[in-house]
C-alpha atoms as a PDB file:
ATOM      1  CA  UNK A   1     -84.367 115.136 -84.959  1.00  0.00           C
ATOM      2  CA  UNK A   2     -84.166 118.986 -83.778  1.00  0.00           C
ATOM      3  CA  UNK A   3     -81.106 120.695 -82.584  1.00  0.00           C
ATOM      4  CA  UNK A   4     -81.614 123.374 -79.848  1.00  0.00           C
ATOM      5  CA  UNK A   5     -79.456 126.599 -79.256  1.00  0.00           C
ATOM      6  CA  UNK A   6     -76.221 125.772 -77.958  1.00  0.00           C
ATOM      7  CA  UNK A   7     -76.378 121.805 -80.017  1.00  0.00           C
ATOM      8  CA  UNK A   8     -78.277 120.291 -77.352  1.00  0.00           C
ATOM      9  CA  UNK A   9     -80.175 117.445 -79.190  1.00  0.00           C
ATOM     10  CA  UNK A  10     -83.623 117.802 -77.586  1.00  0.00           C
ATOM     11  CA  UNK A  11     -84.197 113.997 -78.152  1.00  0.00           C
ATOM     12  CA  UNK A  12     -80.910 112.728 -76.524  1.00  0.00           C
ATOM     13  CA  UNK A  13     -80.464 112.145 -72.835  1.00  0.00           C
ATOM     14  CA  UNK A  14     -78.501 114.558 -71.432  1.00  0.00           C
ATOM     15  CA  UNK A  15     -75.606 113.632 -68.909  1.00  0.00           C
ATOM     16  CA  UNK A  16     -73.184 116.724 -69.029  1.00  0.00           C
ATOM     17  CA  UNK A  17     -69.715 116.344 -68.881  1.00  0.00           C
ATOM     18  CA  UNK A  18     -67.398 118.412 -66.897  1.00  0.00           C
ATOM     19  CA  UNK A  19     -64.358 117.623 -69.376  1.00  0.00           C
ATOM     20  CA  UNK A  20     -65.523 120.378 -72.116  1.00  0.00           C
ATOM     21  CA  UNK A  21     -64.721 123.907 -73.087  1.00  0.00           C
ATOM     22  CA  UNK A  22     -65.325 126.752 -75.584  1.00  0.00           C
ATOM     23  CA  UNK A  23     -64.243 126.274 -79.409  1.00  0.00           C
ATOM     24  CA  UNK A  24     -61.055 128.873 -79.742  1.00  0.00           C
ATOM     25  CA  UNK A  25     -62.732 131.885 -81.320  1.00  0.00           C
ATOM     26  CA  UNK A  26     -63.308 131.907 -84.929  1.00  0.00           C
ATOM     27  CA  UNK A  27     -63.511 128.052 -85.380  1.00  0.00           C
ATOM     28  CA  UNK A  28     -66.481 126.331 -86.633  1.00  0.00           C
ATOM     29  CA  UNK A  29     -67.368 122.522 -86.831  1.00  0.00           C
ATOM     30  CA  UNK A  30     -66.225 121.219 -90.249  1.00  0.00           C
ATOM     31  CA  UNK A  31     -65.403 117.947 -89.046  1.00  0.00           C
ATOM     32  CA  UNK A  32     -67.515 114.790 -88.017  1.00  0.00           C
ATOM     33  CA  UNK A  33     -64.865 112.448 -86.091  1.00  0.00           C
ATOM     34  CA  UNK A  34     -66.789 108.610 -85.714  1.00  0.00           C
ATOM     35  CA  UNK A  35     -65.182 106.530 -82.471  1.00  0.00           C
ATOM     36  CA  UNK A  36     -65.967 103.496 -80.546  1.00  0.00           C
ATOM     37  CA  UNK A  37     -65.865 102.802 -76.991  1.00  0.00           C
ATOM     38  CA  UNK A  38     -66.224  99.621 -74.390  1.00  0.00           C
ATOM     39  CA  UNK A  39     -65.396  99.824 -71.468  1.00  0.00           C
ATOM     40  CA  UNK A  40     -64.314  97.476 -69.883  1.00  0.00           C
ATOM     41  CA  UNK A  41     -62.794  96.861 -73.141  1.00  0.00           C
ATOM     42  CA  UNK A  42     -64.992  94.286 -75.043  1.00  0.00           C
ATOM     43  CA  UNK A  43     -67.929  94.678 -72.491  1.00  0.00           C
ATOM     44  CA  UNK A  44     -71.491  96.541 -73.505  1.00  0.00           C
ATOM     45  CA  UNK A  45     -73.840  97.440 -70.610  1.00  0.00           C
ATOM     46  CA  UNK A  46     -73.277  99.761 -67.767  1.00  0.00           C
ATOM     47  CA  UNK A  47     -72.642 102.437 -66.303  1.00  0.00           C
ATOM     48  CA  UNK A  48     -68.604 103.150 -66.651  1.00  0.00           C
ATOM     49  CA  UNK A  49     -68.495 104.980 -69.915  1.00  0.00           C
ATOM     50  CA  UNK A  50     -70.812 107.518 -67.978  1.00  0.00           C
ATOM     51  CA  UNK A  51     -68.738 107.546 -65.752  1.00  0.00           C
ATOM     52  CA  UNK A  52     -65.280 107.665 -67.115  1.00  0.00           C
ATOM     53  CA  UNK A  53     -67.158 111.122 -69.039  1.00  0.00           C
ATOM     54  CA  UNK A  54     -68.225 112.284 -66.187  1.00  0.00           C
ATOM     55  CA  UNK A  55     -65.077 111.810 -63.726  1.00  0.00           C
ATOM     56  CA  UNK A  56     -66.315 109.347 -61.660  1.00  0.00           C
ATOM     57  CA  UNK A  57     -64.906 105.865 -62.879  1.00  0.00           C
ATOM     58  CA  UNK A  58     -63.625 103.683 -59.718  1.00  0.00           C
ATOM     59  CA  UNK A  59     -60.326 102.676 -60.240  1.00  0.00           C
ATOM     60  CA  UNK A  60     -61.262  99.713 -58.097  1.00  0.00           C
ATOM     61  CA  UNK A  61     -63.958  99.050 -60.372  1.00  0.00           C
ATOM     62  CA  UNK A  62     -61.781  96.720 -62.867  1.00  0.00           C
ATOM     63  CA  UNK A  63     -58.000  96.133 -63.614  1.00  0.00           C
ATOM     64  CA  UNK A  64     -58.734  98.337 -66.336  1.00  0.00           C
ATOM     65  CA  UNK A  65     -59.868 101.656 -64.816  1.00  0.00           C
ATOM     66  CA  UNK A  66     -56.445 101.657 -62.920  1.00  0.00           C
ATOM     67  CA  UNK A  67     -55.430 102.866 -66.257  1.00  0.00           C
ATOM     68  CA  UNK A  68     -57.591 105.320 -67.090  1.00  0.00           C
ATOM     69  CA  UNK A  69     -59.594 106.332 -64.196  1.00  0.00           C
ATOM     70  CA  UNK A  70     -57.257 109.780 -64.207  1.00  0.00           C
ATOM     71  CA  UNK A  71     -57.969 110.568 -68.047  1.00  0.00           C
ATOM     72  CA  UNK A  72     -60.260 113.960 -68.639  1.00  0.00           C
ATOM     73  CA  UNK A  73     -62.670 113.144 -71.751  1.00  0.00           C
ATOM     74  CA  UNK A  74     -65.804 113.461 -73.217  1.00  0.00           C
ATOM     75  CA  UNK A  75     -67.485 113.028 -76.329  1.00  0.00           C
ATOM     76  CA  UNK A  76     -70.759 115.302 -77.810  1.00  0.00           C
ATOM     77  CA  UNK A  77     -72.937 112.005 -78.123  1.00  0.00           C
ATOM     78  CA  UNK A  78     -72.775 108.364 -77.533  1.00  0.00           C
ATOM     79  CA  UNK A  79     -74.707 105.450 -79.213  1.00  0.00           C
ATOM     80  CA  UNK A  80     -75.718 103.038 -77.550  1.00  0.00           C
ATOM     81  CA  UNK A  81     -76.486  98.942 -78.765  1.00  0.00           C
ATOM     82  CA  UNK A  82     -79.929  99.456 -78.273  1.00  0.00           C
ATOM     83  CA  UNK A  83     -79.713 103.241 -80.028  1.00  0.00           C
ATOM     84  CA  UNK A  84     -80.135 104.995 -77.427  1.00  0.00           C
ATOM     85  CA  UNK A  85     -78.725 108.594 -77.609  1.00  0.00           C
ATOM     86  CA  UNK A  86     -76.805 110.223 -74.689  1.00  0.00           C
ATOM     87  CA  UNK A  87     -75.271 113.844 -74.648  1.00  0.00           C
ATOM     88  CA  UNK A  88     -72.318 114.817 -72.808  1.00  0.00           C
ATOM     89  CA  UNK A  89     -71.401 117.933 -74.784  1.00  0.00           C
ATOM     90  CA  UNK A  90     -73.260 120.808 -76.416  1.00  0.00           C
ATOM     91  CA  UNK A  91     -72.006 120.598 -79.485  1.00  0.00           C
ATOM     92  CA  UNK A  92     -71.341 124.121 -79.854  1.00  0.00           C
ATOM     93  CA  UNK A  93     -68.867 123.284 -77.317  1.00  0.00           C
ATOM     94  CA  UNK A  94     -65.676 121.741 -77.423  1.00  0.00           C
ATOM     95  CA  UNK A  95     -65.544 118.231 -75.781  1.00  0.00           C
ATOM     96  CA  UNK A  96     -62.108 116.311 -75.434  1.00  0.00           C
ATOM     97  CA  UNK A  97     -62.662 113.331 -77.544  1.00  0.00           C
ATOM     98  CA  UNK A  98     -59.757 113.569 -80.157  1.00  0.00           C
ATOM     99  CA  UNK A  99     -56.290 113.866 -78.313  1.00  0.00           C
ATOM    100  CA  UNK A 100     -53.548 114.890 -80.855  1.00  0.00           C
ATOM    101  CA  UNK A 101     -54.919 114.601 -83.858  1.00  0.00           C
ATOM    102  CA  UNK A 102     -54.064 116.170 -87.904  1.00  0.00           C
ATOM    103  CA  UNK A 103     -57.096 116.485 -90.438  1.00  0.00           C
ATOM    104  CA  UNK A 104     -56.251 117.777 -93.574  1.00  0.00           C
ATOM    105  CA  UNK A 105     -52.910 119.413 -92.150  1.00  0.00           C
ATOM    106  CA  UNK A 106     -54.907 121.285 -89.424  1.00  0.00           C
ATOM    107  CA  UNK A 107     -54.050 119.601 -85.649  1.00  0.00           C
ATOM    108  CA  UNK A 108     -56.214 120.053 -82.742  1.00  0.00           C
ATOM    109  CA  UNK A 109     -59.231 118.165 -84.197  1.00  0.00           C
ATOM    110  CA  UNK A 110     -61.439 118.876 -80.875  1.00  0.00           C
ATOM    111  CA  UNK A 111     -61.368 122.784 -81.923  1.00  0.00           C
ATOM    112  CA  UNK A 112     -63.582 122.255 -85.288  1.00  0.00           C
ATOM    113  CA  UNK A 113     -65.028 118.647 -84.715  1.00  0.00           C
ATOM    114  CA  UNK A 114     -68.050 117.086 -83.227  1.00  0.00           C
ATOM    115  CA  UNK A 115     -67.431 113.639 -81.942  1.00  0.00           C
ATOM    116  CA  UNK A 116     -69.399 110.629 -81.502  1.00  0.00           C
ATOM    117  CA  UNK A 117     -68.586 107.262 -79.739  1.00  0.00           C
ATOM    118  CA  UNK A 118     -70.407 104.302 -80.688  1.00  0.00           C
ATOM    119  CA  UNK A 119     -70.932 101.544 -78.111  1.00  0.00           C
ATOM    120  CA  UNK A 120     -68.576  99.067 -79.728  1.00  0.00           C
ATOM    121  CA  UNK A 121     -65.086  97.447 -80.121  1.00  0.00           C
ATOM    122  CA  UNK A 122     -63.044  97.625 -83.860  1.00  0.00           C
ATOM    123  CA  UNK A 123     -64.172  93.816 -84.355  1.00  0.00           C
ATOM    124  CA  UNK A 124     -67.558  93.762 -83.215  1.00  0.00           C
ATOM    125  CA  UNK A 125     -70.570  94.418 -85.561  1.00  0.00           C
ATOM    126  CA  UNK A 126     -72.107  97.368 -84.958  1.00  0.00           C
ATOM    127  CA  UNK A 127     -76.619  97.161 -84.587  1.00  0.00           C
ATOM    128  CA  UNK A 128     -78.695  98.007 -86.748  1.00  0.00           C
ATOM    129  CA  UNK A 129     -79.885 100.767 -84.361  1.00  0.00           C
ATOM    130  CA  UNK A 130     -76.787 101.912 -83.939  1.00  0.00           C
ATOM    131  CA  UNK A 131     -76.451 102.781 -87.435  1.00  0.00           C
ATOM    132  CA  UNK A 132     -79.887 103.949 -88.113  1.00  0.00           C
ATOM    133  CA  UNK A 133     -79.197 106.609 -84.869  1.00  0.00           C
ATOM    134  CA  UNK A 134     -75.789 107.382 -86.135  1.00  0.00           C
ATOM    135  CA  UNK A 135     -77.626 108.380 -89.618  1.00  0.00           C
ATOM    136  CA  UNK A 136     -80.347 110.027 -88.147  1.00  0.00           C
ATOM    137  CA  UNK A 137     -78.137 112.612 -86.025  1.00  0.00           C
ATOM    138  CA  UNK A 138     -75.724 112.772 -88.636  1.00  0.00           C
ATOM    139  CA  UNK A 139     -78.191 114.378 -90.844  1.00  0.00           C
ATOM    140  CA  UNK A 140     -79.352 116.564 -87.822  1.00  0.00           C
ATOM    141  CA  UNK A 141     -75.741 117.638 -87.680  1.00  0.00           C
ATOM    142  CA  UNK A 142     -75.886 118.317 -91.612  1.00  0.00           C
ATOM    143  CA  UNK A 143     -78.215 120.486 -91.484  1.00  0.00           C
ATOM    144  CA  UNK A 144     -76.806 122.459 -88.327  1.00  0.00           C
ATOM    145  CA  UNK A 145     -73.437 123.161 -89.349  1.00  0.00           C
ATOM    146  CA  UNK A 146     -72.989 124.552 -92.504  1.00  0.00           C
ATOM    147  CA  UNK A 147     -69.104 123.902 -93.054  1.00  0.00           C
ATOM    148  CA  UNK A 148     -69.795 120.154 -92.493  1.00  0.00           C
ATOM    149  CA  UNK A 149     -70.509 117.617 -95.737  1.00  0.00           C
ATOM    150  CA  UNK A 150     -70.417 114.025 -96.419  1.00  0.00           C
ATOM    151  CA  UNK A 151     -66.579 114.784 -97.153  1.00  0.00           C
ATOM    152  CA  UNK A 152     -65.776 115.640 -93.714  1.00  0.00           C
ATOM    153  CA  UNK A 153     -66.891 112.460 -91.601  1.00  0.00           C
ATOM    154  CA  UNK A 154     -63.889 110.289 -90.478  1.00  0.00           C
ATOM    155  CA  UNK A 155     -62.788 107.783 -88.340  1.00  0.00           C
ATOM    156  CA  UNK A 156     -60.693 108.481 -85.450  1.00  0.00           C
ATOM    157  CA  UNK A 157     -57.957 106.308 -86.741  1.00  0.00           C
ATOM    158  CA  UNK A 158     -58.499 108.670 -89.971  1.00  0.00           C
ATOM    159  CA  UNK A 159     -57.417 111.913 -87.393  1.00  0.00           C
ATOM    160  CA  UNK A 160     -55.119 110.232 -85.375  1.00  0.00           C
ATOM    161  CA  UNK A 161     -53.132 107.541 -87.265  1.00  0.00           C
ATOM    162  CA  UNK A 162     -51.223 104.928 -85.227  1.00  0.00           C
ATOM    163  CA  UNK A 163     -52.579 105.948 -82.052  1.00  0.00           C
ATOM    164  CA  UNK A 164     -56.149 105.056 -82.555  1.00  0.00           C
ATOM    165  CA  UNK A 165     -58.068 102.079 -84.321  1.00  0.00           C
ATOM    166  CA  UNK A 166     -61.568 103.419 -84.154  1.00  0.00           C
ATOM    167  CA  UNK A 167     -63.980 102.712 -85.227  1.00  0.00           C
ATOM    168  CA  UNK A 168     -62.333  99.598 -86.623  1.00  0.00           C
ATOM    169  CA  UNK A 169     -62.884  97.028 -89.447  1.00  0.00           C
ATOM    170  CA  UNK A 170     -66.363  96.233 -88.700  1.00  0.00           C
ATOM    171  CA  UNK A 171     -67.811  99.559 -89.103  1.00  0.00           C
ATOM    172  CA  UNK A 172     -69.315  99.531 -92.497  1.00  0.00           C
ATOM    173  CA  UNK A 173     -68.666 102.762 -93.523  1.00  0.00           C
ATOM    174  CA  UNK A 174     -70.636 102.214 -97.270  1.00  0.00           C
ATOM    175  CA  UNK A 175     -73.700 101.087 -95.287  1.00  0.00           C
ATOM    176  CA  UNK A 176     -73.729 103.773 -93.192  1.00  0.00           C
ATOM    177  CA  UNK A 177     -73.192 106.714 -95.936  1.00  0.00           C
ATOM    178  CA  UNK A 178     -75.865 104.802 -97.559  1.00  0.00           C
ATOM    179  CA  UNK A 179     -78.111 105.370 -94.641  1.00  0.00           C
ATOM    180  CA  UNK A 180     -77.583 109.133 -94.705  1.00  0.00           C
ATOM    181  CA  UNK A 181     -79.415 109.386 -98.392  1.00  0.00           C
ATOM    182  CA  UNK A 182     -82.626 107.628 -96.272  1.00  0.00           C
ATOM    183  CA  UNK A 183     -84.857 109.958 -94.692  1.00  0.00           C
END
């Protein structure tokens, strides 16, 4: 897998996100952050996660999206069930997938982190070509940024304790570190 200038992965679908910005100067990725995402919550398929990165969810769509139709977020990549790989965020860039957050005493995970969401829910296995993507782009990512290691992939509930559950108990966190020793 091949990163491009700028952290475009050249074999990802790309569906940019308005809800980005430059990394404050003098900050460098150092920091993988692992979420999940359904929406609605519990429910794979579709287009809303699209569009609730991209601005466009429909309030009217579901009970749900009343609640956060109005949110501005993003995440670099999504994984799909099937493994399919969609970009919303150079990863040079910063997108908004952290909120407050604390890693190691620094706050403001977004400014040194890459993030990607996982189609999923905290209880719900995760596929098998979820994980083999997530390992594959990890080690893309690896390679990339030097400050980044093994050492410095998390959860979000890792960066953002009490607030977030993500990726939950049935990510299987030795298979997928297990995965990254695979080529």
């Amino acid at each position: 897998m091949r990163i491009a200038p700028g952290g475009l992965f050249s074999e990802a679908e790309q569906r940019l996100s308005p809800n980005h910005d430059e990394r404050p100067e003098g900050a460098s990725v150092d920091l993988l952050v692992i979420h999940n995402i359904s929406l609605p919550p519990g429910q794979f398929g579709g287009p809303w996660i699209d569009d609730l990165f991209r601005n466009r969810l429909d309030p009217g769509a579901h009970p749900y999206f009343r609640e956060i139709a109005h949110l501005r977020v993003s995440a670099h990549l999504l994984i799909r069930r099937d493994g399919a790989l969609i970009q919303y965020v150079p990863c040079d860039q910063r997108a908004w997938h952290a909120g407050v957050s604390c890693h190691d005493g620094r706050e403001r995970c977004n400014d040194f982190s890459i993030g990607i969401e996982l189609e999923g829910e905290d209880t719900t296995p995760y596929t098998d070509a979820q994980y083999q993507q997530l390992a594959t782009v990890t080690r893309a990512l690896l390679a990339r940024y030097p400050g980044l290691n093994r050492q410095r992939i998390t959860g979000h509930s890792d960066i953002a304790t009490g607030r977030k559950s993500d990726p939950g108990p049935a990510f299987d966190w030795a298979r997928f570190h297990a995965l990254l020793s695979v080529e």
